[in-house]
Every structure is written in C-alpha cells, then in structure tokens.
C-alpha atoms as a PDB file:
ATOM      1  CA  UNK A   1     -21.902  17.790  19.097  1.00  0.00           C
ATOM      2  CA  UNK A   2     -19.119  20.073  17.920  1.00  0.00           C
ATOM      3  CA  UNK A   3     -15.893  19.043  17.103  1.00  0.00           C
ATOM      4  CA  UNK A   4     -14.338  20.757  19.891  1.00  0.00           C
ATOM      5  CA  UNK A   5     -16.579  18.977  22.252  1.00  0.00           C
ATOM      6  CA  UNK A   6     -16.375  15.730  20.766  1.00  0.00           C
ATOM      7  CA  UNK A   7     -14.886  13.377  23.137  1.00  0.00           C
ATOM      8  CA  UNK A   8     -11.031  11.782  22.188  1.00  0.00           C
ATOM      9  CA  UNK A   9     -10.750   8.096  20.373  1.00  0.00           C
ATOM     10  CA  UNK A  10      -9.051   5.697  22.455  1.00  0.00           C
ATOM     11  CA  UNK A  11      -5.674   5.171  20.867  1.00  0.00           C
ATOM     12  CA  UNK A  12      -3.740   2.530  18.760  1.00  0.00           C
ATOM     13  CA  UNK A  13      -0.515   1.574  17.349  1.00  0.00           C
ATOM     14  CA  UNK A  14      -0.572   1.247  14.459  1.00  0.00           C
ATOM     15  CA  UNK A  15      -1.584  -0.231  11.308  1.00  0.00           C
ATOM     16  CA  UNK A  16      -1.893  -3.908  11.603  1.00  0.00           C
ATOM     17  CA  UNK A  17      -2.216  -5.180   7.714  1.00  0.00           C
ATOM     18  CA  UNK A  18      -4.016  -4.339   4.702  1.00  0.00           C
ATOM     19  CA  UNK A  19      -5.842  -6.504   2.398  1.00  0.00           C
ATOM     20  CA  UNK A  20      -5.643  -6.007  -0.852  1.00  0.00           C
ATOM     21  CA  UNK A  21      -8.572  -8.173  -3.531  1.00  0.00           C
ATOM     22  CA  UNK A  22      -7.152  -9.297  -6.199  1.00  0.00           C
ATOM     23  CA  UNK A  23      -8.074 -11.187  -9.375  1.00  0.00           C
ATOM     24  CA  UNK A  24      -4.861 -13.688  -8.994  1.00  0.00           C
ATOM     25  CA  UNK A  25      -2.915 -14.807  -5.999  1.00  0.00           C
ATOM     26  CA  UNK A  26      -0.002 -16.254  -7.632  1.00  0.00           C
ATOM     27  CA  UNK A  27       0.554 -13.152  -9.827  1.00  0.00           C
ATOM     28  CA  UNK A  28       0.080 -10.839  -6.833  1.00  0.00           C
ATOM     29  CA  UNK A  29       2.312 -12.466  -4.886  1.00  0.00           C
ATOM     30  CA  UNK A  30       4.701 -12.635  -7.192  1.00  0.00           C
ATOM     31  CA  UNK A  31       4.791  -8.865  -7.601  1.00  0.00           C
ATOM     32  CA  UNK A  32       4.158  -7.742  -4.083  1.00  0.00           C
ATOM     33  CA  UNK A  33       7.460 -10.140  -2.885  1.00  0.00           C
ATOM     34  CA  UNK A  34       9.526  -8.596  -6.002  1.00  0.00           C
ATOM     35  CA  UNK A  35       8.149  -5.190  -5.145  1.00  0.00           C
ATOM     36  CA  UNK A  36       8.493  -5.082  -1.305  1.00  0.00           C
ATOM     37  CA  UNK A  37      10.903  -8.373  -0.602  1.00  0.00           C
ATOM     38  CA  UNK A  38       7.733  -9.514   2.026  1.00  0.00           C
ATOM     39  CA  UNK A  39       8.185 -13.282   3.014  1.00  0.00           C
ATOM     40  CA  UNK A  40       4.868 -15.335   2.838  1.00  0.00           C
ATOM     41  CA  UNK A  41       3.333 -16.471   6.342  1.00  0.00           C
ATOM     42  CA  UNK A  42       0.018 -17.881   6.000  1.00  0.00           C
ATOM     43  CA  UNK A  43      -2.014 -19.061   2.850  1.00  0.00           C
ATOM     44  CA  UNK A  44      -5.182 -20.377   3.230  1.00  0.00           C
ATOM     45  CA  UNK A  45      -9.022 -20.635   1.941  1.00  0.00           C
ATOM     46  CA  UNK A  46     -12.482 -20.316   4.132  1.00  0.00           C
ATOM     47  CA  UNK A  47     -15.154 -22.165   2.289  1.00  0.00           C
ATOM     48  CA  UNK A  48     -17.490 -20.356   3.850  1.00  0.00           C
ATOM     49  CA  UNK A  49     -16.686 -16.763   3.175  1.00  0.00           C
ATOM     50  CA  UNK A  50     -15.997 -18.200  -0.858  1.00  0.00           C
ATOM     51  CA  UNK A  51     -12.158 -16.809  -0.504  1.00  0.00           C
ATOM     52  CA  UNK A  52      -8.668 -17.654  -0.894  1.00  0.00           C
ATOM     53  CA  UNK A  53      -5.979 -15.700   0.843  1.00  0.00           C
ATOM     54  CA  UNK A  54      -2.330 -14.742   1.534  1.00  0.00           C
ATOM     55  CA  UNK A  55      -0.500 -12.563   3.919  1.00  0.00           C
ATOM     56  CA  UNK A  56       2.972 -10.997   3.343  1.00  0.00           C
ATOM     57  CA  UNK A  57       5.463  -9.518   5.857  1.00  0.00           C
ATOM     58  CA  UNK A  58       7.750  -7.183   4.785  1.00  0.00           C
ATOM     59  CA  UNK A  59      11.108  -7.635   7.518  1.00  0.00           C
ATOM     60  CA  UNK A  60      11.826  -4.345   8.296  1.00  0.00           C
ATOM     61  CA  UNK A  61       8.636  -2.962   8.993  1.00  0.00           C
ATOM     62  CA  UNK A  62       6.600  -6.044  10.377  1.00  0.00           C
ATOM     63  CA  UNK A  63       3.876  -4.238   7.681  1.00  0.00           C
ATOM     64  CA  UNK A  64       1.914  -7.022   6.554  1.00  0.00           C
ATOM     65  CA  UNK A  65      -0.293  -7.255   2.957  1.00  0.00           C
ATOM     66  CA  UNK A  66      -3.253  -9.668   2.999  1.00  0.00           C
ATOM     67  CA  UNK A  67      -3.908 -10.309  -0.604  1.00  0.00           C
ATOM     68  CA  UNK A  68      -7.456 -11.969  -0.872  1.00  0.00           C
ATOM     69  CA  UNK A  69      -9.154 -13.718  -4.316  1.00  0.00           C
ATOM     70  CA  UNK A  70     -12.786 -14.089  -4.027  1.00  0.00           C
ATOM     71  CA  UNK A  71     -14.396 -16.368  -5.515  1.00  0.00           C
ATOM     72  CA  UNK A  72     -17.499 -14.094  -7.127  1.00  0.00           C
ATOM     73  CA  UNK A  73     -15.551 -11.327  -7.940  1.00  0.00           C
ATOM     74  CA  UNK A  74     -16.415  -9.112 -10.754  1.00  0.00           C
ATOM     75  CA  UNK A  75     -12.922  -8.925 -12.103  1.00  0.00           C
ATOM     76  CA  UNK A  76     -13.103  -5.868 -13.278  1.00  0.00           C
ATOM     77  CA  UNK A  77      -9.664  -4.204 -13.189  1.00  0.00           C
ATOM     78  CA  UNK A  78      -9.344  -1.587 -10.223  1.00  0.00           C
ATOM     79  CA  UNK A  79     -10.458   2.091 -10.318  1.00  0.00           C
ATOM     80  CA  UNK A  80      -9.861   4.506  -7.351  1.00  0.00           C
ATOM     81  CA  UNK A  81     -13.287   6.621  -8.696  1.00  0.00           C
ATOM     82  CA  UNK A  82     -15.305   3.577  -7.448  1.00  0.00           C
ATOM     83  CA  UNK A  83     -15.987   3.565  -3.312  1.00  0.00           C
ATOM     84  CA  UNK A  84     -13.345   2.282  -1.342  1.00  0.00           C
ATOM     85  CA  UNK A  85      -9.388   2.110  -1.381  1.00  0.00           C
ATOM     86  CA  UNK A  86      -8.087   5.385  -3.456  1.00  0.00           C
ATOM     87  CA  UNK A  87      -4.590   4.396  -2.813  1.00  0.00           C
ATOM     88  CA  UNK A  88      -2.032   2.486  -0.353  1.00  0.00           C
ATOM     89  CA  UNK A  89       1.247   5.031  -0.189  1.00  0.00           C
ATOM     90  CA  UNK A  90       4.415   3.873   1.564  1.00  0.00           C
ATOM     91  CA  UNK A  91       6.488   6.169   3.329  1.00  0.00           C
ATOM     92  CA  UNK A  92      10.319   6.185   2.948  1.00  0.00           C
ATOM     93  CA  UNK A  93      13.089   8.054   5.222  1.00  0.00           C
ATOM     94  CA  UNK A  94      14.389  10.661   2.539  1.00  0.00           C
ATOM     95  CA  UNK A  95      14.242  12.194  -1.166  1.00  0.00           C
ATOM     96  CA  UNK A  96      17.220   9.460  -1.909  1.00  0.00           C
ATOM     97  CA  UNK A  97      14.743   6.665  -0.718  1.00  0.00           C
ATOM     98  CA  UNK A  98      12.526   7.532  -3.552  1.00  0.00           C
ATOM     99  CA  UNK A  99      15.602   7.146  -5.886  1.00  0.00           C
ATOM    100  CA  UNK A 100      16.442   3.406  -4.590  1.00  0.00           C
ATOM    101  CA  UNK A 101      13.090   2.661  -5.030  1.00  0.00           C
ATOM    102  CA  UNK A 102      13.008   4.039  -8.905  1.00  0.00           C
ATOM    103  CA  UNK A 103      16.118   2.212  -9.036  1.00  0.00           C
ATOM    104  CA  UNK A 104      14.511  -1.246  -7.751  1.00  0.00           C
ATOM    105  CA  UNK A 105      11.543  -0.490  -9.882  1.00  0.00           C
ATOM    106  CA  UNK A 106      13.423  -0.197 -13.181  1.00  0.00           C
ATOM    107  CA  UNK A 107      15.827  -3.132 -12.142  1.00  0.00           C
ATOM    108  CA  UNK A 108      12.493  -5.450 -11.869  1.00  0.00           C
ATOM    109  CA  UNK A 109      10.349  -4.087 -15.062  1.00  0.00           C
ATOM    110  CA  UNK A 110       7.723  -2.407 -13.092  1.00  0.00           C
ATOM    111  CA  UNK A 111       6.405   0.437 -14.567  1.00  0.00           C
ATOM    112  CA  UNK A 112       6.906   3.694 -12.603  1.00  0.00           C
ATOM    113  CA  UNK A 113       6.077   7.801 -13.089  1.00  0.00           C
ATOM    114  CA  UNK A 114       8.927   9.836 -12.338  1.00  0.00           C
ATOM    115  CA  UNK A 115       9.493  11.494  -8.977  1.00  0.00           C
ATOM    116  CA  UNK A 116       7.333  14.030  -8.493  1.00  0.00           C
ATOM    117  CA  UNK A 117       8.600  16.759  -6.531  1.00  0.00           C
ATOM    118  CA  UNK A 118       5.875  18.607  -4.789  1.00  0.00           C
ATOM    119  CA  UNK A 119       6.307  21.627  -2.010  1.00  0.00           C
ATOM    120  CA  UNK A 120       5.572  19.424   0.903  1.00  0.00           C
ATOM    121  CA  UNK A 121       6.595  16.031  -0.404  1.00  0.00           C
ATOM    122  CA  UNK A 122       8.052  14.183  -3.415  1.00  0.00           C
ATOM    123  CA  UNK A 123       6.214  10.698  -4.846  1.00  0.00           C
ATOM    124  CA  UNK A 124       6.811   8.036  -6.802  1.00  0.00           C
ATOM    125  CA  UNK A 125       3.771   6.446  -8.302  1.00  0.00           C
ATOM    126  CA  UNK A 126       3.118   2.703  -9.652  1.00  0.00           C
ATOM    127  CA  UNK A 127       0.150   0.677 -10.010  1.00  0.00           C
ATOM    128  CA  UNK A 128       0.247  -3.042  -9.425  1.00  0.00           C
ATOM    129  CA  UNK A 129      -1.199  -6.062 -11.185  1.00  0.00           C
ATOM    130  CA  UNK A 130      -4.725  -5.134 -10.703  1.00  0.00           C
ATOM    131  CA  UNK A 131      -4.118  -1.517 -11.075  1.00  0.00           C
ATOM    132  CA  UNK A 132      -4.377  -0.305  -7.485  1.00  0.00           C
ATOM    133  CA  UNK A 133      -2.093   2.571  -7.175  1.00  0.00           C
ATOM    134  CA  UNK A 134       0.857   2.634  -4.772  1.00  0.00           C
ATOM    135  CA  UNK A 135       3.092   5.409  -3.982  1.00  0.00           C
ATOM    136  CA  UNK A 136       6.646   5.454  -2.284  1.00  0.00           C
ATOM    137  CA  UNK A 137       6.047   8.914  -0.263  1.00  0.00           C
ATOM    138  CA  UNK A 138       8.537  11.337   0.965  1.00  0.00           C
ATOM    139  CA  UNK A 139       7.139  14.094   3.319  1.00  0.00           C
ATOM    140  CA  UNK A 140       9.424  16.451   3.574  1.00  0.00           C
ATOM    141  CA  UNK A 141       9.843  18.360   6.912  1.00  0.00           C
ATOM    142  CA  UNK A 142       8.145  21.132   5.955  1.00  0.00           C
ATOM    143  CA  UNK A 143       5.027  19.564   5.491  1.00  0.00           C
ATOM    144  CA  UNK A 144       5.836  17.818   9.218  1.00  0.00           C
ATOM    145  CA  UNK A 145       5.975  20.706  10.877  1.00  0.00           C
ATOM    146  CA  UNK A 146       2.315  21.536   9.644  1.00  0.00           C
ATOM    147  CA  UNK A 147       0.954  18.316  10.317  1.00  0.00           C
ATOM    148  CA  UNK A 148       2.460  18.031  14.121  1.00  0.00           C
ATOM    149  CA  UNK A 149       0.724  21.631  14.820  1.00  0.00           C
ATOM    150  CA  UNK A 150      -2.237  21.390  13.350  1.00  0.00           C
END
C-alpha cells in the first residue's frame, strides 16, 4: 500500500499527558512544579503493576505530566541514544517567551543552554533531574508556513 493510497487516521485532539519514569517522585515533583508551576491532582501506587505515581497539571494549558517510579527500575540516569523518549519540547507564543523562560530558569537554579537561534525556530534546552531533555520551542513562522503546506 502506498502512501498516497493509504487510508486517513481517524482524528484526535490532542495530547492528553505524558509520563515521564523517574528515579524519585519527591525530587521530580519538586522540579517539574518549580519548572512549569503544575498543581498536583492525583498520587497514588498499584501494587500490582510494582509503581508509584503522580500527575501534574499545568493551569494554562490543562497539559498534564504523569511522573511514574517503578519499583525495579534500573536507575540508570536517562539517555535519549537508548529506545524510547528522545525529548519532550514545549512550545511557547514568541522569541520573548524563550527569554521569560531563561529568565525563570536562572531565577530557580536550573541549568539552561543559551537560546539557540536556528532559521526556522529558536530553543532553549534543559535537562531535568533524571536527565531527560526538555526544550522551550519557538517555531517561527517561517517554518509554519512549511509545515501547514506540506
């Protein structure tokens, strides 16, 4: 079956949540509510899948972060080479966005690159507790354009 004669995906939404493992609730929450001001609304543990969990909701966007500790984990710290999540990037409204966000970063000691200012978008890379990589992304309307005719 070619692509052209491939028949079209129902539709959805949205994103609903993402869940994130991680090696320690408490400290993940910690940084994901200082990073992104979310507001905790449900904690809990299943027994039988051996795993503890939280969800975050961030106000403004109803985007909400599951953050999940299982109990045989390998701990080792994360590493985009290995299968599964490269990165989780966050879009924001303009270039001046990306400066708030620097701005919020440096106010609460997290690490951060500089903006990177790229043709089609600017970026603004950080990496949380466990090292998973999160971006505050700009596209600019250039790169818009592109996407919406392609």
């Amino acid at each position: 079956m070619t692509a052209a004669s491939s028949p079209v995906s129902p539709t959805f939404t949205g994103v609903s949540h993402i869940d994130l493992s991680v090696s320690d609730l408490d400290r993940s929450e910690t940084f994901y509510t200082t990073l992104l001001g979310g507001t905790k609304v449900l904690d809990g543990r299943s027994e039988h899948n051996h795993l503890a969990s939280r969800y975050l909701i961030h106000p403004d966007s109803l985007f909400i972060l599951g953050l999940v500790q299982h109990d045989h984990s390998d701990a080792e710290p994360f590493d985009e080479r290995r299968l599964g999540l490269d990165h989780l990037s966050f879009n924001v409204a303009d270039r001046s966005s990306l400066d708030e966000w620097a701005a919020h970063l440096a106010t609460h000691g997290i690490a951060h690159s500089p903006i990177s200012e790229e043709d089609l978008w600017d970026v603004l890379v950080l990496r949380d507790p466990d090292n998973i990589q999160l971006e505050f992304f700009f596209m600019k309307p250039e790169a818009a354009s592109l996407l919406a005719s392609a």
